[in-house]
Protein backbone atom coordinates (compact mmCIF):
# COMPACT_ATOMS: atom_id res chain seq x y z
CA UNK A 1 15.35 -20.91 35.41
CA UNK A 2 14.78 -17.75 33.41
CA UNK A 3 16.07 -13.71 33.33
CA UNK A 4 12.89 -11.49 34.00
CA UNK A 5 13.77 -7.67 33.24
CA UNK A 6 11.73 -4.58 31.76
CA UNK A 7 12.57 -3.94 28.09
CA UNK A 8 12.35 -1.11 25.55
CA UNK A 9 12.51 -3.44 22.24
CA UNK A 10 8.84 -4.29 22.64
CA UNK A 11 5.40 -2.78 20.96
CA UNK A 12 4.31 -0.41 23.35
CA UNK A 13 1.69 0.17 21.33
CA UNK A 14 -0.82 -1.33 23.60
CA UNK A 15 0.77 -0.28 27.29
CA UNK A 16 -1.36 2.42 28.66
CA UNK A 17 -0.54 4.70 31.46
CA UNK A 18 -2.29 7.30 34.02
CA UNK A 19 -0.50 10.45 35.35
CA UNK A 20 -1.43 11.88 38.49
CA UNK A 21 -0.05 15.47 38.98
CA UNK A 22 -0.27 17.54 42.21
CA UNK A 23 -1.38 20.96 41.43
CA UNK A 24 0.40 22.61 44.15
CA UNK A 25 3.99 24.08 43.38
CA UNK A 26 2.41 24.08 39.61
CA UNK A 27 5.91 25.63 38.36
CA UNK A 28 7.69 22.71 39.44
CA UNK A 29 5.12 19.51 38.38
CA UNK A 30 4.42 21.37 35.40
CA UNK A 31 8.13 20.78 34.32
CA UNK A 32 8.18 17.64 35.64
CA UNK A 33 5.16 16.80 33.75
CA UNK A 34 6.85 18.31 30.39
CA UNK A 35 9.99 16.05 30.80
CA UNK A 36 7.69 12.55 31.47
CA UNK A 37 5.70 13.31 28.02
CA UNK A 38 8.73 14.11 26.27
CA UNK A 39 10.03 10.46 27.00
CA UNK A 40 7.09 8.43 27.08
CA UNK A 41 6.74 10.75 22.97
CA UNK A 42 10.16 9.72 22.13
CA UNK A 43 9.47 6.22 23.28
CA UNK A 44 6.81 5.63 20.50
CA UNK A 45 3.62 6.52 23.41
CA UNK A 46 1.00 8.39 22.45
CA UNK A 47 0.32 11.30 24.96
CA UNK A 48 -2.48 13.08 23.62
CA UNK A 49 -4.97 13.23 26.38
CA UNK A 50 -7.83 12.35 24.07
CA UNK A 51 -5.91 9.32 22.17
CA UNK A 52 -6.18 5.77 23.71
CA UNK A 53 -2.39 5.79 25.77
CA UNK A 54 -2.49 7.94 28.55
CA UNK A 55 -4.77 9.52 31.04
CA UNK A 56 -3.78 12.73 33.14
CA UNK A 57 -5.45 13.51 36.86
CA UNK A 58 -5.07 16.48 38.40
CA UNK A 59 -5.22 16.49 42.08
CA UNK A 60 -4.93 19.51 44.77
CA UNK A 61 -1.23 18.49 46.27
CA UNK A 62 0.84 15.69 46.54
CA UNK A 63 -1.24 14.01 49.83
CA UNK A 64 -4.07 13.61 47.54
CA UNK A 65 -1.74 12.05 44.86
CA UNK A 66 -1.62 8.34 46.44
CA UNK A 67 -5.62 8.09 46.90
CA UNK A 68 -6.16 8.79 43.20
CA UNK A 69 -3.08 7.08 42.09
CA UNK A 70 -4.98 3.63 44.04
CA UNK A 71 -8.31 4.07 42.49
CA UNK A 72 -6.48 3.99 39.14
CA UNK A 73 -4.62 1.14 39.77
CA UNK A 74 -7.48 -0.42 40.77
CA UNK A 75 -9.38 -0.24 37.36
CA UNK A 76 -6.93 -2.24 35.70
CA UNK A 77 -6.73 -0.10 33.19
CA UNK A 78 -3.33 0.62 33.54
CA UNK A 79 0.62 -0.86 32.91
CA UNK A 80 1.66 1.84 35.00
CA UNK A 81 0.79 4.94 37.24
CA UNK A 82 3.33 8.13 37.36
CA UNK A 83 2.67 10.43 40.50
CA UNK A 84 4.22 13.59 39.88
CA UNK A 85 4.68 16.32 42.97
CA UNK A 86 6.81 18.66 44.71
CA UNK A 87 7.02 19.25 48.53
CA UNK A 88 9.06 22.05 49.58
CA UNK A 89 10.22 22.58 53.08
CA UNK A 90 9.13 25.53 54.98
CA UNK A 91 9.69 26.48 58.59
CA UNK A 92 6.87 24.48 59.53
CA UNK A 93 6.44 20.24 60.60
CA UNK A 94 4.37 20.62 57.28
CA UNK A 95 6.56 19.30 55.20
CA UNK A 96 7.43 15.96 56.93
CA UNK A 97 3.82 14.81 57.40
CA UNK A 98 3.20 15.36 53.47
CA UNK A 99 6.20 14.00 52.29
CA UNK A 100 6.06 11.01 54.66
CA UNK A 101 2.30 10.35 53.75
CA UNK A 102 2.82 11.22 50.27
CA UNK A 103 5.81 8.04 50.02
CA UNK A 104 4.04 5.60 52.44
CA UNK A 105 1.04 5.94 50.74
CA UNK A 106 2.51 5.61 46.70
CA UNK A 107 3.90 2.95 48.02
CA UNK A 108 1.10 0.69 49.36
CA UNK A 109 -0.49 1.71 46.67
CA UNK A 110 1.61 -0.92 44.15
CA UNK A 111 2.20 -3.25 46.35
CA UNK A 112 -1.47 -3.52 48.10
CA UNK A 113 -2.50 -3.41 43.89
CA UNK A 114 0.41 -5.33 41.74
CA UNK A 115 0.19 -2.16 39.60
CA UNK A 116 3.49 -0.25 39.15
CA UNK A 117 2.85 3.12 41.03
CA UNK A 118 6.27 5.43 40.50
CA UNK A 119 7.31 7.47 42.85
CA UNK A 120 8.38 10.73 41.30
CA UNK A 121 7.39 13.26 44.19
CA UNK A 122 10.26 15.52 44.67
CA UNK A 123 11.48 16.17 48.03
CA UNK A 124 13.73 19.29 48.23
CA UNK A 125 15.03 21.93 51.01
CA UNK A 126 14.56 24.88 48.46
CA UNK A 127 12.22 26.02 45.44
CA UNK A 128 16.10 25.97 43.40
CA UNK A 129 16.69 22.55 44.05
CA UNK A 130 13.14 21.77 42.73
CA UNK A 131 13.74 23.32 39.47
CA UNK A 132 17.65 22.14 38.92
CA UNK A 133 15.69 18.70 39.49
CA UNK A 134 12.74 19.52 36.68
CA UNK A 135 14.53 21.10 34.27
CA UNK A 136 17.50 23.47 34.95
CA UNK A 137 19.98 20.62 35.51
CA UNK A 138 18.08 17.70 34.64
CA UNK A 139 14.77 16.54 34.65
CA UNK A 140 13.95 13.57 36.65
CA UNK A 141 10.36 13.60 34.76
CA UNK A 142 12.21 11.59 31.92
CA UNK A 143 13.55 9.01 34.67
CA UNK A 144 9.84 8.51 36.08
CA UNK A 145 8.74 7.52 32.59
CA UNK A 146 11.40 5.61 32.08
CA UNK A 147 10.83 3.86 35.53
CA UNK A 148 7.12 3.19 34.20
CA UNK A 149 8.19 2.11 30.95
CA UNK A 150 10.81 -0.84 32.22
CA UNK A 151 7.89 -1.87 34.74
CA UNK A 152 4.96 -1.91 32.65
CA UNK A 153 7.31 -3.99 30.32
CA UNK A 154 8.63 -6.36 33.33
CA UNK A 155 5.03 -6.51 35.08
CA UNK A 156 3.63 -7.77 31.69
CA UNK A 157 6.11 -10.47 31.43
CA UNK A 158 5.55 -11.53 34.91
CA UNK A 159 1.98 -11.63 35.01
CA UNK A 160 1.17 -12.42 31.34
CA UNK A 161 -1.13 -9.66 31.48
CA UNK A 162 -3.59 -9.24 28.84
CA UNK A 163 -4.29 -6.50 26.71
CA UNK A 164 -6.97 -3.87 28.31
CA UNK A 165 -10.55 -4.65 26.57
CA UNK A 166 -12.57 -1.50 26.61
CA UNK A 167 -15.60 -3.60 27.02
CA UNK A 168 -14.32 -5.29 30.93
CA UNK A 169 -14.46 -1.57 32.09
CA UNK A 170 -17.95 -1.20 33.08
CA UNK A 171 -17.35 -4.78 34.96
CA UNK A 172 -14.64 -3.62 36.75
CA UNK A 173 -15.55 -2.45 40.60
CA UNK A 174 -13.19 0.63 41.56
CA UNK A 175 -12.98 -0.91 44.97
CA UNK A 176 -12.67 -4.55 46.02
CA UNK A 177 -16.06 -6.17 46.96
CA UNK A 178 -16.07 -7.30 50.08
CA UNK A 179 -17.00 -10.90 51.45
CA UNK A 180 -20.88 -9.90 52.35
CA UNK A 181 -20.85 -8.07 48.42
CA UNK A 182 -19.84 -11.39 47.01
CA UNK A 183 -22.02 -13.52 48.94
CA UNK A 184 -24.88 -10.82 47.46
CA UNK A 185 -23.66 -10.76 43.89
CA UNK A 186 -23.31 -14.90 43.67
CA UNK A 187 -26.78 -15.40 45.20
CA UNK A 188 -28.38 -13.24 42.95
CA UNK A 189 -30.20 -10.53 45.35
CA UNK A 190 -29.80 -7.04 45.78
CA UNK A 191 -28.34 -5.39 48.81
CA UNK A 192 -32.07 -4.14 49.74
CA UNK A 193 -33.47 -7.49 49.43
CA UNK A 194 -30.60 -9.40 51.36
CA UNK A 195 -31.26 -6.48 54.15
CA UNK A 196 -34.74 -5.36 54.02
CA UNK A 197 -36.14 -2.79 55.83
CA UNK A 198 -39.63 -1.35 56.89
CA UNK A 199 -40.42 2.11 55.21
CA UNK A 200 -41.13 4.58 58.03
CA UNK A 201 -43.37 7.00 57.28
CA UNK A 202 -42.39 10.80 58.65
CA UNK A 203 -45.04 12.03 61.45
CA UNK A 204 -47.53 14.81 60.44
């Protein structure tokens, strides 16, 4: 039998990782955001959005957050995905349908993908217990990168995963085919010829 755990000892000169960052409550994310580079930087990553390492999405709000954070993970381009957000409650039901959706969804997202999706949405009462969580008192950006980190490192042990070949990415579908889109692709026809279908001509 063996130990499996997520290591920091490791070149990590090869992981790469996508950040997907809700827009809304930019004062908060924005912090949050600062704190994940500043780990991932000190960890030997580089975060330069035009160098090879790391890829940042911007999306509207933290519902959108799990969609995006799915497609990524379905590219296999990635060791790991960091969703940063904040919800804040109001005086409204508003806040329990997005933060609800926003965790059910990150979640099903790793697990429906074997692709380490971390959660790093913050869920607070108040706009001050958003920012004593992203930066005032601590910033729990640094633990989401860490989080990514020890599971791109674990998931790579498990799996054996290769490294990323620039050249599979035009290969790769962004969604899985389904079983009619195989049985197309292995017998060698195209959608239109498997289905034909008369050309109707518009009346004059």
């Amino acid at each position: 039998m063996a130990v499996f755990e997520g290591n920091f000892a490791q070149d990590i000169s090869e992981f790469r990782f996508a950040l997907v960052i809700g827009r809304f409550n930019d004062l908060v994310t924005g912090k949050l955001l600062s704190g994940c580079q500043d780990c991932l930087k000190r960890h030997g990553v580089d975060i330069n959005p035009n160098g090879s390492q790391v890829d940042y999405i911007w999306v509207p709000g933290s519902f959108e957050v799990p969609l995006v954070a799915r497609q990524l993970a379905l590219s296999d381009r990635y060791d790991a995905i960091i969703c940063l957000g904040a919800v804040i409650k109001g005086q409204t039901p508003h806040f329990d349908y997005v933060a609800n959706e926003a965790a059910k969804g990150i979640a099903a997202a790793g697990w429906q993908t074997g692709v380490p999706v971390i959660f790093g949405i913050l869920t607070t009462d108040t706009m001050q217990q958003a920012l004593e969580r992203a930066g005032i008192k601590s910033n729990h950006g640094w633990n989401y990168a860490m989080n990514a980190l020890e599971m791109a490192s674990l998931m790579r042990q498990l799996k054996g995963k290769q490294t990323y070949n620039p050249s599979d990415e035009d290969t790769t579908p962004a969604l899985p085919l389904s079983q009619s889109e195989h049985s197309i692709l292995d017998s060698g026809l195209t959608p239109e010829s498997k289905n034909p279908q008369k050309s109707i001509s518009p009346s004059l």
